[in-house]
N, C-alpha and C. Protein backbone atom coordinates (compact mmCIF):
# COMPACT_ATOMS: atom_id res chain seq x y z
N UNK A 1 95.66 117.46 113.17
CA UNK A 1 94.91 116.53 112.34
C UNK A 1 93.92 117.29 111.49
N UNK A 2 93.35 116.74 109.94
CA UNK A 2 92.99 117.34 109.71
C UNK A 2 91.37 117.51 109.64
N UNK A 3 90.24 118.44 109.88
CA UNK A 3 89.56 118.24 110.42
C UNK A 3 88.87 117.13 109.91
N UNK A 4 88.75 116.64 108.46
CA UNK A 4 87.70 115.40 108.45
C UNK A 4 87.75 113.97 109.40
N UNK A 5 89.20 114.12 109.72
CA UNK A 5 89.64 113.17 110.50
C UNK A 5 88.44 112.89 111.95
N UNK A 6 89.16 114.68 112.35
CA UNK A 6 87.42 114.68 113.53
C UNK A 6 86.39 114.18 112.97
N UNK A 7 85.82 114.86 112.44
CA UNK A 7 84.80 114.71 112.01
C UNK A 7 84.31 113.01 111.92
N UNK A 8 85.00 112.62 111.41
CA UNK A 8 84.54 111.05 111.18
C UNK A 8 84.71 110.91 112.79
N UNK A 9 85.91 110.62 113.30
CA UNK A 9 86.09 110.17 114.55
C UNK A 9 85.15 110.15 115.77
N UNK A 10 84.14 111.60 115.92
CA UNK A 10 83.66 111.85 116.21
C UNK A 10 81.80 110.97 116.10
N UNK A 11 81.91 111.02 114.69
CA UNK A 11 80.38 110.39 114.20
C UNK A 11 80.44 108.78 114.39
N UNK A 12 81.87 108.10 114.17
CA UNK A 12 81.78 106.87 114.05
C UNK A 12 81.49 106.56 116.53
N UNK A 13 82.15 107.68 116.98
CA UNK A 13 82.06 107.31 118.29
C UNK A 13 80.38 107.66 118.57
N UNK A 14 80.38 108.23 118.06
CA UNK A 14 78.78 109.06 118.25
C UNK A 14 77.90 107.79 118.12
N UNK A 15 78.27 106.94 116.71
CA UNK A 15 76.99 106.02 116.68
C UNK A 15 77.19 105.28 117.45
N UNK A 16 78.07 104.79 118.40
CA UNK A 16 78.13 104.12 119.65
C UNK A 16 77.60 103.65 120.46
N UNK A 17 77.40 105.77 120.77
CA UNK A 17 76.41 105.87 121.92
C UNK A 17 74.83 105.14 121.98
N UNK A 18 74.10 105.79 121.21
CA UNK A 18 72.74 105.70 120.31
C UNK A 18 72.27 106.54 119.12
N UNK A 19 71.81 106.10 118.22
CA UNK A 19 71.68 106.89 117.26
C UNK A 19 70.06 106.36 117.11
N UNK A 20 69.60 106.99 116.35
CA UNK A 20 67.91 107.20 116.30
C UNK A 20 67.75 106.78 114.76
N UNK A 21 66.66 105.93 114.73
CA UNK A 21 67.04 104.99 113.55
C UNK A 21 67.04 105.76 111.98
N UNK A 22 66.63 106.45 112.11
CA UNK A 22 66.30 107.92 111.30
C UNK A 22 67.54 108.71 110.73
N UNK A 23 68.53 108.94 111.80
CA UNK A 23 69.62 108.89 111.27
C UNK A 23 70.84 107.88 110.24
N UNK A 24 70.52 106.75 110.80
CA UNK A 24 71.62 106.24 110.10
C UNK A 24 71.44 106.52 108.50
N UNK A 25 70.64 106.72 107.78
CA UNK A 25 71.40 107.27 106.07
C UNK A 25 71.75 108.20 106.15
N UNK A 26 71.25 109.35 106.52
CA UNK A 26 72.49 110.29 106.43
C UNK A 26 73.57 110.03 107.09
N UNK A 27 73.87 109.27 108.19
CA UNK A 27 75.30 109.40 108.53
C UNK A 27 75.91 108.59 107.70
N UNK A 28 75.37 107.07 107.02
CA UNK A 28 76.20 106.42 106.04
C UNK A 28 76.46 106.85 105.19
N UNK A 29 75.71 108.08 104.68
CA UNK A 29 75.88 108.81 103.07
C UNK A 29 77.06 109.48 103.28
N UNK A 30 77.21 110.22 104.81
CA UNK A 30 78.22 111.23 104.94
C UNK A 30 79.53 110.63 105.50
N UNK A 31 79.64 108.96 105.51
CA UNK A 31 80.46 108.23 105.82
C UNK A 31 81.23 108.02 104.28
N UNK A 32 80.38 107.68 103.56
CA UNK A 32 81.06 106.91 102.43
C UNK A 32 81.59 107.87 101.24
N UNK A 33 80.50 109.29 101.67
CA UNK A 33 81.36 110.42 101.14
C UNK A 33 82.80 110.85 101.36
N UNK A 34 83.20 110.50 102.54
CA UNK A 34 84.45 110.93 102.69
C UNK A 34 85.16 110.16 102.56
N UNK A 35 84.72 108.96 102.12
CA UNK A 35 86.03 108.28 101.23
C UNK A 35 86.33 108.45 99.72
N UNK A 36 85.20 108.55 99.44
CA UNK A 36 84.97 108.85 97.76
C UNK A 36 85.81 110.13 97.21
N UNK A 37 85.71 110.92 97.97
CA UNK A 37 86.20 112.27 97.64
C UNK A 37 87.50 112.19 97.79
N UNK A 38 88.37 112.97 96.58
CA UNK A 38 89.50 113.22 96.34
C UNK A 38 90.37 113.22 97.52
N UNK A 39 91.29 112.61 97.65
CA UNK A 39 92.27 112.40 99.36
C UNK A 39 91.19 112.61 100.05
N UNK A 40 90.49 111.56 100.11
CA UNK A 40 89.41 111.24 101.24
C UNK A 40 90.42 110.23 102.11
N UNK A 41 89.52 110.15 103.16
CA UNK A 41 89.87 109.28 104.59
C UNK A 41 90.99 108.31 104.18
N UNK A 42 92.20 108.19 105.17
CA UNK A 42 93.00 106.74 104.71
C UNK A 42 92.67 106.04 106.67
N UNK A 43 93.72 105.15 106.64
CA UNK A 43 94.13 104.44 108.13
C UNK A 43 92.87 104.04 108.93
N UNK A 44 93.19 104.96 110.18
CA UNK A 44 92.39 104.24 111.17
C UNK A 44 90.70 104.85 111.34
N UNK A 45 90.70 105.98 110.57
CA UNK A 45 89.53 106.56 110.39
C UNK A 45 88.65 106.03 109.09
N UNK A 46 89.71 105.04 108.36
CA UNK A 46 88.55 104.04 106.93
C UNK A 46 88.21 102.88 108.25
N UNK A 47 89.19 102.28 108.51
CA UNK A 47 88.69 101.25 109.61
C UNK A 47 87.32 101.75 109.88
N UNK A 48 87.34 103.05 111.07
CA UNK A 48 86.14 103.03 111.68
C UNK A 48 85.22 103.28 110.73
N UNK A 49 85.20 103.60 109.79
CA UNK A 49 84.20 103.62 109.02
C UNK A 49 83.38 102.54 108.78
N UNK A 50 84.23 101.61 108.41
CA UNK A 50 83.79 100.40 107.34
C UNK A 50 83.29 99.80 108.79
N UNK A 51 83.59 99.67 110.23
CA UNK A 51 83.48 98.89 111.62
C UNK A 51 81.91 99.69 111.52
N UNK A 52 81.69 100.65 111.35
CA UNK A 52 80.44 101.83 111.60
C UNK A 52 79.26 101.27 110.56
N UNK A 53 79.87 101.30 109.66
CA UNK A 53 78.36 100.66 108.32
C UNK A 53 78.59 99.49 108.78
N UNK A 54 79.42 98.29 109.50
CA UNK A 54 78.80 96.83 109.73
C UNK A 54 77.87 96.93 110.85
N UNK A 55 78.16 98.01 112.17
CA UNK A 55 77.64 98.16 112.96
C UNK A 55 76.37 98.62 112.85
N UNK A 56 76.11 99.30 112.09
CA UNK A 56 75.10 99.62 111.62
C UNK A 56 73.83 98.59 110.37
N UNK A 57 74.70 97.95 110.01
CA UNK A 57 73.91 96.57 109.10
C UNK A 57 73.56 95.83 110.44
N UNK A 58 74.16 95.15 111.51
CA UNK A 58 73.86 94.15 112.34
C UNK A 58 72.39 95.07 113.15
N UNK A 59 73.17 96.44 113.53
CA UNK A 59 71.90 96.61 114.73
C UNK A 59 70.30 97.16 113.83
N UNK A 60 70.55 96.95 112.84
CA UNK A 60 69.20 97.50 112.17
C UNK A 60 68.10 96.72 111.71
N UNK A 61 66.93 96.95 112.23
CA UNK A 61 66.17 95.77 111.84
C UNK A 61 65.38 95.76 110.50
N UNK A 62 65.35 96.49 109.84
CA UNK A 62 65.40 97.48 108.65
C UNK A 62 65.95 96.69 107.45
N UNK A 63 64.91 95.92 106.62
CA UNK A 63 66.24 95.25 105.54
C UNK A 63 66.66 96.52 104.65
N UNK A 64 65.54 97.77 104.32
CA UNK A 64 66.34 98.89 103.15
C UNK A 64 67.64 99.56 104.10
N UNK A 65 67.68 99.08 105.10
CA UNK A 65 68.75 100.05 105.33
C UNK A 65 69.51 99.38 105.73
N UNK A 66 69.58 97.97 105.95
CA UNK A 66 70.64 97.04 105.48
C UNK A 66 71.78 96.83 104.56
N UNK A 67 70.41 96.92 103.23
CA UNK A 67 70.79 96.97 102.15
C UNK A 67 71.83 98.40 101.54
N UNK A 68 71.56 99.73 102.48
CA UNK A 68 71.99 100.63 102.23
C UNK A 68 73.49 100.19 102.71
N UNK A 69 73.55 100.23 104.12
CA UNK A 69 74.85 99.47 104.61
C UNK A 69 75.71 98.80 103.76
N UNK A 70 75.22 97.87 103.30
CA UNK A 70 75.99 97.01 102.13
C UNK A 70 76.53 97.98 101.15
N UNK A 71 75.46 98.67 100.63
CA UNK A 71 75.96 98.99 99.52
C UNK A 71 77.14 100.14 99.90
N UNK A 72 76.96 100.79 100.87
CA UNK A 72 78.20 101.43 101.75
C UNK A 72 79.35 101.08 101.16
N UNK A 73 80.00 99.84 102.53
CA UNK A 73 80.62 99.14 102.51
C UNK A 73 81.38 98.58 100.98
N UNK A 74 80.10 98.51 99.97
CA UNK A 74 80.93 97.82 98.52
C UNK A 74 81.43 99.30 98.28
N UNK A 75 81.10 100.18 98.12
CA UNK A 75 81.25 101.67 97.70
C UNK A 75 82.20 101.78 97.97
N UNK A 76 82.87 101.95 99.28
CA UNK A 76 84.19 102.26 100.29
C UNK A 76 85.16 100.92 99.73
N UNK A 77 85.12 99.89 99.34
CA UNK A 77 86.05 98.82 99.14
C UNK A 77 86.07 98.84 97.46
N UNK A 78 85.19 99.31 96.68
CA UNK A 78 85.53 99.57 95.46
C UNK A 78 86.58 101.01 95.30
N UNK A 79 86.11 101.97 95.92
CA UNK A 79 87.54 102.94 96.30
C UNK A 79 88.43 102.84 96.67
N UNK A 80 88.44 102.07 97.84
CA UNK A 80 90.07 101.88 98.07
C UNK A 80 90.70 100.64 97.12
N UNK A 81 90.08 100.04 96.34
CA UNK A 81 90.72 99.23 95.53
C UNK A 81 91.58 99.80 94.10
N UNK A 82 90.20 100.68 93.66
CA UNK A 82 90.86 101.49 92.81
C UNK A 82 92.31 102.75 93.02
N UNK A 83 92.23 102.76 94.37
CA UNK A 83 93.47 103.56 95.02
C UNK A 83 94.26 102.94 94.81
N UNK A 84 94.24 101.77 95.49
CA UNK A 84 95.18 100.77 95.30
C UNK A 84 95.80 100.39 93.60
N UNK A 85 95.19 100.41 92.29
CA UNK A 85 95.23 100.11 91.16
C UNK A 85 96.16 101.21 90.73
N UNK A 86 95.45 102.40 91.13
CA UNK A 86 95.98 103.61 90.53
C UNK A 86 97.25 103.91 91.27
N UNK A 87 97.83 103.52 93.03
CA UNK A 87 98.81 103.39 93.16
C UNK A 87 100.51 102.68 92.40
N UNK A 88 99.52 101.18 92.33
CA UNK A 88 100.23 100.79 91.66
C UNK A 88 100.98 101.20 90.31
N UNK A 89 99.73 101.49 89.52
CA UNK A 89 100.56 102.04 88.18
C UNK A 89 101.25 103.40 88.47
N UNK A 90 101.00 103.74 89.30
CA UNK A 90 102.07 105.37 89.46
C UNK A 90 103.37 104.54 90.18
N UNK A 91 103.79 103.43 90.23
CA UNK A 91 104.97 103.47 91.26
C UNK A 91 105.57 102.16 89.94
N UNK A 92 104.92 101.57 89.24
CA UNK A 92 105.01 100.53 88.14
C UNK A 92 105.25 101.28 86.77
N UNK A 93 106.34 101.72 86.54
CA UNK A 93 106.43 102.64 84.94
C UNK A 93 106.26 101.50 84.17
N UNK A 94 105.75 100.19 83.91
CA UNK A 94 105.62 99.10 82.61
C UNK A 94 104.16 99.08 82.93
N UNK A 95 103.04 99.57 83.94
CA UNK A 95 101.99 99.68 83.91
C UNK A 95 101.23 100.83 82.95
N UNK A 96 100.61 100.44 82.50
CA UNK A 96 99.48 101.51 81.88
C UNK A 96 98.55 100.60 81.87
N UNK A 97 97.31 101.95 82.69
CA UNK A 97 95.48 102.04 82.45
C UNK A 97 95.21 102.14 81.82
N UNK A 98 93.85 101.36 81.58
CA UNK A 98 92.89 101.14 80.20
C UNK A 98 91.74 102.14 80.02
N UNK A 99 91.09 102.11 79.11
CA UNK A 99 89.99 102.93 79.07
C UNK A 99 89.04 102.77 80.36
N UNK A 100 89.35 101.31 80.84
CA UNK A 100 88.39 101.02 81.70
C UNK A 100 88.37 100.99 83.38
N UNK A 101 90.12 101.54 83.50
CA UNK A 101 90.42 102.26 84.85
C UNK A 101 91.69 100.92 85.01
N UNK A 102 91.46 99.60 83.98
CA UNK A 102 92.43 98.69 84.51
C UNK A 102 93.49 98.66 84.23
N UNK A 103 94.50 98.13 84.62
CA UNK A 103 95.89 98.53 84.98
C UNK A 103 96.47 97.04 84.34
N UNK A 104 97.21 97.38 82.78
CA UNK A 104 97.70 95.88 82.34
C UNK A 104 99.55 96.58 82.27
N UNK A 105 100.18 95.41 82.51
CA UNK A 105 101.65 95.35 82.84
C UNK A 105 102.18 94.83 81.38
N UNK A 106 103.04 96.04 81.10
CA UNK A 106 103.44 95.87 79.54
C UNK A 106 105.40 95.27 79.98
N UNK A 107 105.74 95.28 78.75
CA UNK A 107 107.21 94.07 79.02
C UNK A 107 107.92 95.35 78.15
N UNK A 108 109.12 95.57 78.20
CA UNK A 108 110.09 96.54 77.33
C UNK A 108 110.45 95.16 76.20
N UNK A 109 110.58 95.09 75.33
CA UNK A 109 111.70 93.84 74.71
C UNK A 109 112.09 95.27 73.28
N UNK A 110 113.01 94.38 73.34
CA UNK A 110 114.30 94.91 72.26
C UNK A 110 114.61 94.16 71.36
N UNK A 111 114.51 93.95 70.23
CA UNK A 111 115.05 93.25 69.33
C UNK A 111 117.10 93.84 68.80
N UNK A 112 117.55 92.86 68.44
CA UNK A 112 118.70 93.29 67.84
C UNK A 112 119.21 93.04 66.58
C-alpha cells in the first residue's frame, strides 16, 4: 500500500483515541491536503477522512473550528466532484470543458 494510505489510516484511527483540542487543524489541514493533491486519497481512506472532519465538527465545542471542519468537508466534496467531471469527459469523447472547469456534451450532426 502506498504510504499515504498509512498515513491517513493511521491519523484518522489516531483521532479516535484522543486528540488534544489543539491539534485538530493541523490534522484537518493535513487531511484535506491529501485529497487535493494530484492522485490524492481515493476509497476507503476518503471515507475515513470525510467520517474524521464530521467527527471532529460534532466533538468540538469550538464554533472556529467547526467552521474549519465544514469547510474541510466542502473542500474534499468539491474535489472529488471535480474528479468525477474530469472523469467523465475523459471517458465521454462528445464532452468538452469550459474555461470554467465545466463539462458541456456536444452532438456530432452531419448534414447531407
Amino acid at each position: 500500500r502506498p504510504h499515504i494510505e498509512v498515513i491517513i489510516n493511521t491519523i484518522c484511527e489516531f483521532y479516535q483515541i484522543d486528540v488534544e483540542e489543539g491539534l485538530f487543524v493541523p490534522i484537518l489541514e493535513l487531511l484535506a491536503s491529501s485529497v487535493t493533491i494530484d492522485n490524492g486519497v481515493h476509497d476507503v481512506e476518503l471515507g475515513n477522512i470525510v467520517k474524521t472532519c464530521f467527527q471532529f465538527h460534532v466533538s468540538t465545542r469550538s464554533q472556529s473550528n467547526q467552521k474549519i471542519a465544514v469547510n474541510a468537508v466542502n473542500q474534499i466534496v468539491q474535489v472529488v466532484l471535480k474528479r468525477i467531471e474530469n472523469d467523465a469527459c475523459d471517458s465521454n469523447p462528445h464532452q468538452v470543458k469550459t474555461n470554467s472547469g465545466t463539462a458541456i456534451t456536444t452532438t456530432n450532426t452531419t448534414t447531407n
